[in-house]
N, C-alpha and C. Protein backbone atom coordinates (compact mmCIF):
# COMPACT_ATOMS: atom_id res chain seq x y z
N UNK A 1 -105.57 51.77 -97.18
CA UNK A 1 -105.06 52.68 -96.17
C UNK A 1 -105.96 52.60 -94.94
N UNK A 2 -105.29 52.96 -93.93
CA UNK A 2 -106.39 53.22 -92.38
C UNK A 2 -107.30 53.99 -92.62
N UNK A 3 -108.25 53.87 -91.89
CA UNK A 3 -109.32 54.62 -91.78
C UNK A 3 -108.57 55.58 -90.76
N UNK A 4 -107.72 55.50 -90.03
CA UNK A 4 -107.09 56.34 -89.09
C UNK A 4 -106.29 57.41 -89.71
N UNK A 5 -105.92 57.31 -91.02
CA UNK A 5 -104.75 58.16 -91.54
C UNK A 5 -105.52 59.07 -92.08
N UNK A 6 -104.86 60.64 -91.75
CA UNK A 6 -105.22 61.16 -93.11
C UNK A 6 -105.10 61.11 -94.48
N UNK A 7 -105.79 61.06 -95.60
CA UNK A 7 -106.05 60.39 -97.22
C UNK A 7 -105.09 61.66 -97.59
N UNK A 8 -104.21 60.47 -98.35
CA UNK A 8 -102.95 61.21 -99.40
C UNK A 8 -103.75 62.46 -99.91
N UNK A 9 -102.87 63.95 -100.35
CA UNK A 9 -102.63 64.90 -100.62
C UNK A 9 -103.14 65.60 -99.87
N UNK A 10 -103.95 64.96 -98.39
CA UNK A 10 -104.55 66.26 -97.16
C UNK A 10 -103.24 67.03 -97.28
N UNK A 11 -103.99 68.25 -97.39
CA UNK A 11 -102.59 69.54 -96.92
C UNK A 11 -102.91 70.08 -95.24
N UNK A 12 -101.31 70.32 -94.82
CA UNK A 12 -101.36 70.89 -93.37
C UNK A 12 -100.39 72.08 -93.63
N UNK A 13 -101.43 73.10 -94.29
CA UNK A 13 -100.56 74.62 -94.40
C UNK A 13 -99.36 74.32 -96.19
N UNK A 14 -98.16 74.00 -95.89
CA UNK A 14 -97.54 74.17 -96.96
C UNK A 14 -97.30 72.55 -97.06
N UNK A 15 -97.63 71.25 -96.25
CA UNK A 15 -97.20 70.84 -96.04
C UNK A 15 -97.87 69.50 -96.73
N UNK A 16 -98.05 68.53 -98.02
CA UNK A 16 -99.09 68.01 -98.53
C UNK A 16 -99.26 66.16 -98.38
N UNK A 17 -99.51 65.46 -97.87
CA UNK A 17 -99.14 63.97 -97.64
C UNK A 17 -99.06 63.39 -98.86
N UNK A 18 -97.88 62.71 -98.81
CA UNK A 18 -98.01 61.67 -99.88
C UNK A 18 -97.59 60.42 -99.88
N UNK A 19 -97.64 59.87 -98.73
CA UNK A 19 -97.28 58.92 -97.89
C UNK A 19 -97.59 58.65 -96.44
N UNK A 20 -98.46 57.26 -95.99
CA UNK A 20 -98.52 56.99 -94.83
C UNK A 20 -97.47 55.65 -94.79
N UNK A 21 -96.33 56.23 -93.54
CA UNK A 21 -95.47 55.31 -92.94
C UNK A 21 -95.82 54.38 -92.13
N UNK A 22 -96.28 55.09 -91.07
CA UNK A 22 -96.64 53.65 -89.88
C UNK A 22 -97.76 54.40 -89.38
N UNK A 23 -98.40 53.37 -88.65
CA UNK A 23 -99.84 53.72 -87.60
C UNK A 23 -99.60 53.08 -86.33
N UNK A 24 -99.49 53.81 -85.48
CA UNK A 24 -98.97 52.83 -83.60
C UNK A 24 -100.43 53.68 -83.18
N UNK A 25 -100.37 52.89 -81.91
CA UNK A 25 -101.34 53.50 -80.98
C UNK A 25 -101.23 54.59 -80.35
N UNK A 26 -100.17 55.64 -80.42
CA UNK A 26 -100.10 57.13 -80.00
C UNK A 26 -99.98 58.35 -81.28
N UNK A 27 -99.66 57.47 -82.68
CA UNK A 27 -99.57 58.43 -83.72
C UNK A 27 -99.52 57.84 -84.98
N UNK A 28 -99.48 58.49 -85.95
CA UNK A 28 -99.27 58.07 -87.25
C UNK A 28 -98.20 58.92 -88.15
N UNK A 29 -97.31 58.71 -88.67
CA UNK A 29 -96.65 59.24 -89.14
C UNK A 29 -96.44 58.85 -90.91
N UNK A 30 -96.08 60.13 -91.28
CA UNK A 30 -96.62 60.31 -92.56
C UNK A 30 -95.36 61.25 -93.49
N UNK A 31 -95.00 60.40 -94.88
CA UNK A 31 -94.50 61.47 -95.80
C UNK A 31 -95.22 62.26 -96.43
N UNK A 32 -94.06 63.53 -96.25
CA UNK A 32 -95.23 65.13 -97.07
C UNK A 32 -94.17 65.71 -97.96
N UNK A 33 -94.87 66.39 -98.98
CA UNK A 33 -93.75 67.55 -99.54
C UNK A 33 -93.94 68.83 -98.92
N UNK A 34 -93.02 69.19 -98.50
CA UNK A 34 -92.89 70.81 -98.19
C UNK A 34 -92.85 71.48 -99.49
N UNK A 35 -94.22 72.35 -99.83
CA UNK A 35 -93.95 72.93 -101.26
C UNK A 35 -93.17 74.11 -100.63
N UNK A 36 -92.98 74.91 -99.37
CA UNK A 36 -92.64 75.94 -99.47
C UNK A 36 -91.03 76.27 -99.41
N UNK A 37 -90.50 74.90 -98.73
CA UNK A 37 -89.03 74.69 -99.16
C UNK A 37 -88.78 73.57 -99.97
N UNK A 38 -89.60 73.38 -100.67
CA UNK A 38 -89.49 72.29 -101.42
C UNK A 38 -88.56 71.08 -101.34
N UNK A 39 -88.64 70.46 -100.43
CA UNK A 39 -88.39 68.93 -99.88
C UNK A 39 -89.14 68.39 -99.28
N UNK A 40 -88.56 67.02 -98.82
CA UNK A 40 -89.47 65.98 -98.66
C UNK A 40 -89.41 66.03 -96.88
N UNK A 41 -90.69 65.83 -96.09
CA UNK A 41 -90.36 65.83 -94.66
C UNK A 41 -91.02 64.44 -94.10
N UNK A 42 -90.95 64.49 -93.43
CA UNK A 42 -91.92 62.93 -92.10
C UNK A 42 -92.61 64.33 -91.45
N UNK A 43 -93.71 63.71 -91.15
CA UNK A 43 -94.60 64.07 -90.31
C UNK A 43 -95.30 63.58 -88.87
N UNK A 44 -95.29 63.84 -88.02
CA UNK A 44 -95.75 62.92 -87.03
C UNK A 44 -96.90 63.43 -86.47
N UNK A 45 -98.06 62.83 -86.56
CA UNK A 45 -99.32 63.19 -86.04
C UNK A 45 -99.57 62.82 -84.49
N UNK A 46 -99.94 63.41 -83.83
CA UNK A 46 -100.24 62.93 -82.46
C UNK A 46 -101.66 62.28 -82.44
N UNK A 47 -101.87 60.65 -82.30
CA UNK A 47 -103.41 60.31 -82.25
C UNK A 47 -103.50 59.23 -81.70
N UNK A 48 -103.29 59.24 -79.79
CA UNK A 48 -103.74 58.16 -78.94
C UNK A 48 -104.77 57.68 -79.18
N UNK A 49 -104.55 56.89 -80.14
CA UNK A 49 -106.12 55.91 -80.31
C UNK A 49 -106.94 55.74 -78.89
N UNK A 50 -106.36 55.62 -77.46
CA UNK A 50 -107.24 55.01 -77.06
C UNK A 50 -107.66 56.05 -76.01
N UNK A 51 -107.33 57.32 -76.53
CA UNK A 51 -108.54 58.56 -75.93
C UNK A 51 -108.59 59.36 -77.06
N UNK A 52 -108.69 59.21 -78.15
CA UNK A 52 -109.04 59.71 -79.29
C UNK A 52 -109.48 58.94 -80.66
N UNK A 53 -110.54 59.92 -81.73
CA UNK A 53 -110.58 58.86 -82.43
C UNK A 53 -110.87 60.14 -83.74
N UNK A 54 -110.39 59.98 -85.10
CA UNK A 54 -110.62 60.42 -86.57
C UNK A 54 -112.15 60.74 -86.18
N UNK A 55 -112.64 62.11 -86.43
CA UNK A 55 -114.02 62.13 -86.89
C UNK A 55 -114.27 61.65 -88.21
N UNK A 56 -115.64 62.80 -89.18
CA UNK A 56 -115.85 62.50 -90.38
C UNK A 56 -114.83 62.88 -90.88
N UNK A 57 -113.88 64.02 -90.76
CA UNK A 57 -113.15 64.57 -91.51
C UNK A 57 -111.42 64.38 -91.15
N UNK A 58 -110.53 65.10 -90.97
CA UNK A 58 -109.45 65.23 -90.31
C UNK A 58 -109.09 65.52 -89.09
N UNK A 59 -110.33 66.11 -88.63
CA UNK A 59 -110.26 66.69 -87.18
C UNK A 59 -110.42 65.54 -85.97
N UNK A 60 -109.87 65.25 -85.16
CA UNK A 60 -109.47 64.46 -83.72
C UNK A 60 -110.55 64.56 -82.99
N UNK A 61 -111.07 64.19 -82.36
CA UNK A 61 -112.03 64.39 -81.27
C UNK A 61 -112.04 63.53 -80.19
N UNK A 62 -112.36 63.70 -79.25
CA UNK A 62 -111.99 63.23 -77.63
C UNK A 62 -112.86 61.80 -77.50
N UNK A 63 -112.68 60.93 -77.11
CA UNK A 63 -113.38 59.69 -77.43
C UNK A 63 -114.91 59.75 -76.09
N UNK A 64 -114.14 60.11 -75.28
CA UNK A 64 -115.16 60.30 -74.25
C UNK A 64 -115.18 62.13 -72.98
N UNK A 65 -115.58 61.97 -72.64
CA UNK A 65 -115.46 63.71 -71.87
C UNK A 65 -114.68 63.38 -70.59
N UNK A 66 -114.66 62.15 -69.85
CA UNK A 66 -113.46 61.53 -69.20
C UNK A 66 -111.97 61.32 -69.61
N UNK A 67 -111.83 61.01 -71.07
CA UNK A 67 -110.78 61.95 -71.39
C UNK A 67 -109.66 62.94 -71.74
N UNK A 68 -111.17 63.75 -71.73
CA UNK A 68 -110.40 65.11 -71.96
C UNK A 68 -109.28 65.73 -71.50
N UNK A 69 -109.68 66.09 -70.05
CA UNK A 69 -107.88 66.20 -69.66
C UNK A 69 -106.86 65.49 -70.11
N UNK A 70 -107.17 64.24 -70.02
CA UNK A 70 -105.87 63.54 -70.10
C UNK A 70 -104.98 63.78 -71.65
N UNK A 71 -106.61 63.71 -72.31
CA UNK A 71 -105.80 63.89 -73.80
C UNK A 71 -105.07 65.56 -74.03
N UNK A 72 -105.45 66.22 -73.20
CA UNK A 72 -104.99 68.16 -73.38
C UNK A 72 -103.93 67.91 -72.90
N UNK A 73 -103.40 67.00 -71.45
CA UNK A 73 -101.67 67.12 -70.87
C UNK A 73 -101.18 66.40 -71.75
N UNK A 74 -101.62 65.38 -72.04
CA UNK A 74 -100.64 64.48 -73.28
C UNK A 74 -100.24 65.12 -74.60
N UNK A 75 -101.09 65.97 -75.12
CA UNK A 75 -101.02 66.77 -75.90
C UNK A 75 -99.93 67.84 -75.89
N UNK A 76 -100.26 68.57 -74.93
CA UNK A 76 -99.05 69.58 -74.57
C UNK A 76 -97.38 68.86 -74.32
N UNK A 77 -97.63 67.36 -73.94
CA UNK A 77 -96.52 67.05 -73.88
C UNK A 77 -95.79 66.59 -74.55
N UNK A 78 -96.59 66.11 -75.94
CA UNK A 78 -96.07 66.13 -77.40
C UNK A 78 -95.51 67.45 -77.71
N UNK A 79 -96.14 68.71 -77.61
CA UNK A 79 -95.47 69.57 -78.25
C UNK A 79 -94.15 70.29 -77.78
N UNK A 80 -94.40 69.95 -76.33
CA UNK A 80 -92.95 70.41 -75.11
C UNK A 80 -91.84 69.09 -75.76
N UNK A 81 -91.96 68.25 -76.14
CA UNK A 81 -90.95 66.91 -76.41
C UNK A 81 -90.88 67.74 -78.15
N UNK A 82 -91.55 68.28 -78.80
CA UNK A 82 -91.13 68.80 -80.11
C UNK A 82 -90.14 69.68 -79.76
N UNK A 83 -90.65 70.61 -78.75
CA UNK A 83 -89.46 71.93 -78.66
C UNK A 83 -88.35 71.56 -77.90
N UNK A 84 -88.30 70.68 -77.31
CA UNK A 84 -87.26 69.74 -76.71
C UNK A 84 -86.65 69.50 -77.59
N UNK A 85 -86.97 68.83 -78.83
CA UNK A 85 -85.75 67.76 -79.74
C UNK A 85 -85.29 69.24 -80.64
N UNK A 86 -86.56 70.30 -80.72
CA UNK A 86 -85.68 70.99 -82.08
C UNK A 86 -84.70 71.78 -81.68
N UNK A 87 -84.10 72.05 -79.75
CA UNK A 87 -83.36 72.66 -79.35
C UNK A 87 -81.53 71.76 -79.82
N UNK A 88 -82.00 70.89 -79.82
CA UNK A 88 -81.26 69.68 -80.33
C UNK A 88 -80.44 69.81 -81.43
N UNK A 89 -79.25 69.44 -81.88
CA UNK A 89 -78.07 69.14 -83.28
C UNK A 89 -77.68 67.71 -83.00
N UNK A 90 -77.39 66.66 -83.01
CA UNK A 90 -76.70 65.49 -82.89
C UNK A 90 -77.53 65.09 -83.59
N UNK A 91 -76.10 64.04 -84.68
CA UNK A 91 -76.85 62.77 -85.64
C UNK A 91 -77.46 62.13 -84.78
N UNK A 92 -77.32 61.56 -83.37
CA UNK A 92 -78.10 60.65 -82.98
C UNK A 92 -79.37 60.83 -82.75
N UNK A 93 -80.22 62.07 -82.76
CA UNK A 93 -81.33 62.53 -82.54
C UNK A 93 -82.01 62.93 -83.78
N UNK A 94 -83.13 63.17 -84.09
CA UNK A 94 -83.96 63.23 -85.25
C UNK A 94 -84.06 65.00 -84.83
N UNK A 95 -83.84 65.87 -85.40
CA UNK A 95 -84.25 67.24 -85.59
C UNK A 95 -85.45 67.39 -85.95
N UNK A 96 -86.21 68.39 -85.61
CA UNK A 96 -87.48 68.69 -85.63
C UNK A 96 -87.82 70.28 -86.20
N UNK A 97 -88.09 70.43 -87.29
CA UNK A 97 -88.45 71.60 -88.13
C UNK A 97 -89.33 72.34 -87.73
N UNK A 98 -90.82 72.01 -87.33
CA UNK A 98 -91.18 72.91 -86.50
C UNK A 98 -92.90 71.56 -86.36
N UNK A 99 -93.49 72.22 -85.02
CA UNK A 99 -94.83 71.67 -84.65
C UNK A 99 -95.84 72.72 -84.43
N UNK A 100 -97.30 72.02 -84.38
CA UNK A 100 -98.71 73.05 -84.45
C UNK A 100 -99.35 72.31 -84.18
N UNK A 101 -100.37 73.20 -83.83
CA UNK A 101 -101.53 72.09 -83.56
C UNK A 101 -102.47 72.54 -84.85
N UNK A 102 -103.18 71.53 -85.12
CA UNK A 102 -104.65 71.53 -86.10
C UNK A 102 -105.14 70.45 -85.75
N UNK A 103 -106.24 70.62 -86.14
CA UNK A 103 -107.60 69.22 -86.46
C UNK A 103 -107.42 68.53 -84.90
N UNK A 104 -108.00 69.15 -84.00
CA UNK A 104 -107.87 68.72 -82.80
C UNK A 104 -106.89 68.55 -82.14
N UNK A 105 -105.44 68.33 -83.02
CA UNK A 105 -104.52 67.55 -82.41
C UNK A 105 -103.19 68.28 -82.60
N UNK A 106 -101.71 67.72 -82.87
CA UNK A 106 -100.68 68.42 -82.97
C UNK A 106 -99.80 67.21 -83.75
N UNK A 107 -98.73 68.13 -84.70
CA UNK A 107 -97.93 67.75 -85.56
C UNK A 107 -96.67 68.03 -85.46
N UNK A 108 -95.56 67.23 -85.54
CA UNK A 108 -94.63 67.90 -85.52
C UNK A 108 -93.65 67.44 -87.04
N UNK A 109 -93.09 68.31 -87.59
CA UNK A 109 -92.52 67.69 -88.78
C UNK A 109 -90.75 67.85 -88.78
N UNK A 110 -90.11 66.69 -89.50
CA UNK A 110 -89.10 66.52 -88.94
C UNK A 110 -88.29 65.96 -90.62
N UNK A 111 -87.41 65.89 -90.50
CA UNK A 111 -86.24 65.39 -92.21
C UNK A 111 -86.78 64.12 -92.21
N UNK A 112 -86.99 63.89 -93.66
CA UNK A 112 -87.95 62.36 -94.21
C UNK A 112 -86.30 61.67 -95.23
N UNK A 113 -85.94 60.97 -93.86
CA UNK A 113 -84.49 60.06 -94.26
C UNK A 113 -84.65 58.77 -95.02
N UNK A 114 -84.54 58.79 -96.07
CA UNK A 114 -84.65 57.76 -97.20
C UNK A 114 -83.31 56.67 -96.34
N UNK A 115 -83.56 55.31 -96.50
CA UNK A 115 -82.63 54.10 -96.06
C UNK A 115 -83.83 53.09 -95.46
N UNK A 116 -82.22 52.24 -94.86
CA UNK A 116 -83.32 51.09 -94.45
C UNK A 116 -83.63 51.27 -92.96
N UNK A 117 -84.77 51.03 -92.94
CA UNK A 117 -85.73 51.02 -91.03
C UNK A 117 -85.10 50.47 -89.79
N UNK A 118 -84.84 51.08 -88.95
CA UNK A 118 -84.16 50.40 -87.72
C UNK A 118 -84.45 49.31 -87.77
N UNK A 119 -86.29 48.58 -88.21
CA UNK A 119 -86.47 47.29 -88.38
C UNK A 119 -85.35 46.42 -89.61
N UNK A 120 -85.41 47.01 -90.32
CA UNK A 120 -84.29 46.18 -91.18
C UNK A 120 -83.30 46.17 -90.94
């Protein structure tokens, strides 16, 4: 696994990993069980590798103090594009269950659709 991902069964509130999907250079996204409605979700972590980086633990931290701002508007604009999509109903769009921030950074979690990958 990445050194970038959070390690299977990190919990975020009700929410527990048990699966890392992909790693890009703005996020990582991840299967979880929702124990509290008990199903399966995707998770999407917000983590611009290249103004951010994994501390020791789960928590995000700013790669340099140059950029900080940049990483706080980018940030906020992950979570304005969460409340954007969950205003949303159409199959063509991915619905969005709800987002937060923790561990420096912000999450948004969304329906974990079993099939084959736009790549396939």
């Amino acid at each position: 696994m990445d050194r970038l991902a959070l390690p299977l069964g990190t919990r975020l509130g009700a929410m527990e990993i048990t699966r890392v999907h992909a790693i890009g250079g703005f996020g990582i996204v991840y299967q979880a069980r929702d124990h509290a409605l008990d199903r399966d979700v995707a998770i999407k972590e917000f983590l611009p590798t290249h103004l951010v980086c994994r501390g020791s633990g789960p928590r995000v931290v700013v790669r340099s103090a140059t950029h900080a701002r940049t990483f706080v508007l980018a940030l906020e604009a992950f979570l304005n594009e969460a409340k954007l999509l969950a205003r949303f109903a159409h199959p063509a769009m991915v619905k969005v269950y709800s987002s937060w921030k923790a561990n420096g950074t912000a999450y948004m979690a969304m329906p974990y659709l079993r099939g084959p990958t736009l790549w396939d």
